[in-house]
C-alpha atoms as a PDB file:
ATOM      1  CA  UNK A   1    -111.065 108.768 -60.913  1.00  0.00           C
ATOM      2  CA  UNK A   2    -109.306 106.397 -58.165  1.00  0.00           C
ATOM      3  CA  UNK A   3    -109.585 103.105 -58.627  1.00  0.00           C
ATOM      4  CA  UNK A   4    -110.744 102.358 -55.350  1.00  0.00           C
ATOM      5  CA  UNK A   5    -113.723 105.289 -55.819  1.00  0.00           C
ATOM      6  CA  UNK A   6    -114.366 103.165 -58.947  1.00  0.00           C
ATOM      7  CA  UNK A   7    -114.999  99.605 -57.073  1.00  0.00           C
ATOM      8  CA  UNK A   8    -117.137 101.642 -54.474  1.00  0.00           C
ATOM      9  CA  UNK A   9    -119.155 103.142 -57.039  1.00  0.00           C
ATOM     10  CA  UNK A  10    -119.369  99.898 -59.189  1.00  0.00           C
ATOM     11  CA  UNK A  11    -120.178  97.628 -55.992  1.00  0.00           C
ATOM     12  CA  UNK A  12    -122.775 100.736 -54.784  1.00  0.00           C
ATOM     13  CA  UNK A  13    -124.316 100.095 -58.627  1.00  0.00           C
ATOM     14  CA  UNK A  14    -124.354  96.362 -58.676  1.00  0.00           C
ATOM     15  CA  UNK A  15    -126.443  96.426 -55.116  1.00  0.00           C
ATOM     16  CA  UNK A  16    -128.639  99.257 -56.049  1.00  0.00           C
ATOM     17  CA  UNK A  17    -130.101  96.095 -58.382  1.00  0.00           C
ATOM     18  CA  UNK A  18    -131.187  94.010 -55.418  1.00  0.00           C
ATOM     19  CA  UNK A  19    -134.742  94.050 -54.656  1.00  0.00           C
ATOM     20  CA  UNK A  20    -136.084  96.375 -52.159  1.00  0.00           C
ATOM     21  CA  UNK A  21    -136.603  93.877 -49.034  1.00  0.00           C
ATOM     22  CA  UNK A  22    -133.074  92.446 -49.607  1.00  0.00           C
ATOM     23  CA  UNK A  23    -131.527  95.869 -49.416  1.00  0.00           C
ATOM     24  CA  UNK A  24    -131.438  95.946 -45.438  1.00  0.00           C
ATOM     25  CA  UNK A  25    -128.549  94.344 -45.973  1.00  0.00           C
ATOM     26  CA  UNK A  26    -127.261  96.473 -48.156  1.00  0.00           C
ATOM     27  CA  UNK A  27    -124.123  97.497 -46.534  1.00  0.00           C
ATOM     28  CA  UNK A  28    -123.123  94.151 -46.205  1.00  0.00           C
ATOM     29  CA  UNK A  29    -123.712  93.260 -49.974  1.00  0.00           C
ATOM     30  CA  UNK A  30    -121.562  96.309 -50.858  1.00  0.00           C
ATOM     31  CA  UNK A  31    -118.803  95.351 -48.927  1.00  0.00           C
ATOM     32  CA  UNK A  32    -118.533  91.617 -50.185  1.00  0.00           C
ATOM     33  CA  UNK A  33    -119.350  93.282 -54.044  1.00  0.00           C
ATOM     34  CA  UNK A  34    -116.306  95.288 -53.121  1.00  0.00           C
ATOM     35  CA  UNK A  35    -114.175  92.480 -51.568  1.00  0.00           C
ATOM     36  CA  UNK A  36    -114.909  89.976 -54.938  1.00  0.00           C
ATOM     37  CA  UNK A  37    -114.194  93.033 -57.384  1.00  0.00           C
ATOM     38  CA  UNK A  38    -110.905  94.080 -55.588  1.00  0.00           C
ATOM     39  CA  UNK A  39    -110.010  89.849 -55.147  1.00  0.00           C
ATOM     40  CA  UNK A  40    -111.121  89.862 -59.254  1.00  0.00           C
ATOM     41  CA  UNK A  41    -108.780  92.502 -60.106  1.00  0.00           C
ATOM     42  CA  UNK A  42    -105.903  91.334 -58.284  1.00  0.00           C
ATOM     43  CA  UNK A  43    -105.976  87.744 -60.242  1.00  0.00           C
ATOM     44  CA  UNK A  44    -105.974  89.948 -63.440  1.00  0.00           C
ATOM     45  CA  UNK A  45    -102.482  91.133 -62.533  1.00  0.00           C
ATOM     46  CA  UNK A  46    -102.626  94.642 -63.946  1.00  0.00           C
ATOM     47  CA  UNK A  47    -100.301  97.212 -63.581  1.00  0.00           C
ATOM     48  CA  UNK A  48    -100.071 100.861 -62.571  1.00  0.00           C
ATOM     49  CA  UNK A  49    -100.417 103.769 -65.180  1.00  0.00           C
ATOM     50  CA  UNK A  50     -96.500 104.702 -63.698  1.00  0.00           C
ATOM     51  CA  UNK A  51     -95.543 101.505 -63.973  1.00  0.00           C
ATOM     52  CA  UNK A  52     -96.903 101.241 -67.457  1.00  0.00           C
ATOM     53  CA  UNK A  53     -95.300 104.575 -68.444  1.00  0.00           C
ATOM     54  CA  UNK A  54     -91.437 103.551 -66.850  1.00  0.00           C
ATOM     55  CA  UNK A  55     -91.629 100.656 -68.895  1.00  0.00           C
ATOM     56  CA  UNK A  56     -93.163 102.353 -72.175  1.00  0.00           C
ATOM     57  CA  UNK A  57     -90.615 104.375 -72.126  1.00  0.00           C
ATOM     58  CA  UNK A  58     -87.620 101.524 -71.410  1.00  0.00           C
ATOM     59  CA  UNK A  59     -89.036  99.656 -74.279  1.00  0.00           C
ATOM     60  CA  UNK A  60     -88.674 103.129 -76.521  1.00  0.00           C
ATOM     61  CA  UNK A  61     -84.646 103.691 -75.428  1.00  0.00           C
ATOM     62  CA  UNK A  62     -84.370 100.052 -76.477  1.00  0.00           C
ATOM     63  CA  UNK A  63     -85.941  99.971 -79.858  1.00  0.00           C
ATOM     64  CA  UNK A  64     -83.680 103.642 -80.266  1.00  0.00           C
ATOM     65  CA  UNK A  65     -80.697 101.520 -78.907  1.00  0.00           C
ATOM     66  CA  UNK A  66     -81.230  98.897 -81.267  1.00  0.00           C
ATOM     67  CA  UNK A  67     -82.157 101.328 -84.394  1.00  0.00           C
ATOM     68  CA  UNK A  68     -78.200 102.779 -83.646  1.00  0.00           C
ATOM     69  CA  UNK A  69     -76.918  99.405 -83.784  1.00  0.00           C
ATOM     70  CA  UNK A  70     -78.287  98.278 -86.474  1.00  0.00           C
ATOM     71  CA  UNK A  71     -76.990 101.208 -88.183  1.00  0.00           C
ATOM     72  CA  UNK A  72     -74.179 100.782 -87.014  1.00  0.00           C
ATOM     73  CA  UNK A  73     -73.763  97.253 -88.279  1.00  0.00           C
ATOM     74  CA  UNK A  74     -74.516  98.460 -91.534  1.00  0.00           C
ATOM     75  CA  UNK A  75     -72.178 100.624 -91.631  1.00  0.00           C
ATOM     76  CA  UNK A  76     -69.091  98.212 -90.461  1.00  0.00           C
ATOM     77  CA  UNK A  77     -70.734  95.625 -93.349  1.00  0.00           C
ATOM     78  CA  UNK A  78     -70.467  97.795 -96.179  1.00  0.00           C
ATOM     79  CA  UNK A  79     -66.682  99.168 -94.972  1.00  0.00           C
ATOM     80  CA  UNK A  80     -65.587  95.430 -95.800  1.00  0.00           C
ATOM     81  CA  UNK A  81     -67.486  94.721 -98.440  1.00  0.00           C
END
């Protein structure tokens, strides 16, 4: 689901709780729900799924990098020993 279809639907939840003679103002509630959840989320600093992925798999090429180095280092360590 899109995150933004998720903050609608959560802020559409949290003022379906309001009592009944507040909800003429419902629209309005939903919309500053949806401004404080979206304001929330931004402080959080979170990242995209793609973003998450590219750097997932950076970190994997390094620790693969470093496994051939350190292999490598092995290697040139026993030679001189």
């Amino acid at each position: 689901m899109d995150p933004i279809d998720q903050l609608d639907t959560l802020a559409k939840r949290l003022s379906s709780l309001i009592p009944e003679p507040i909800q003429a103002t419902q629209k309005d509630i939903e919309s500053n729900l949806r401004s404080g959840l979206e304001s929330g989320l931004r402080k959080m600093n979170l990242v995209t799924r793609e973003e998450f992925d590219v750097q997932s798999a950076v970190l994997k090429r390094t620790r693969e990098k470093l496994e051939q180095l350190e292999k490598r280092v092995s290697e040139l360590e026993n030679m001189s020993s």
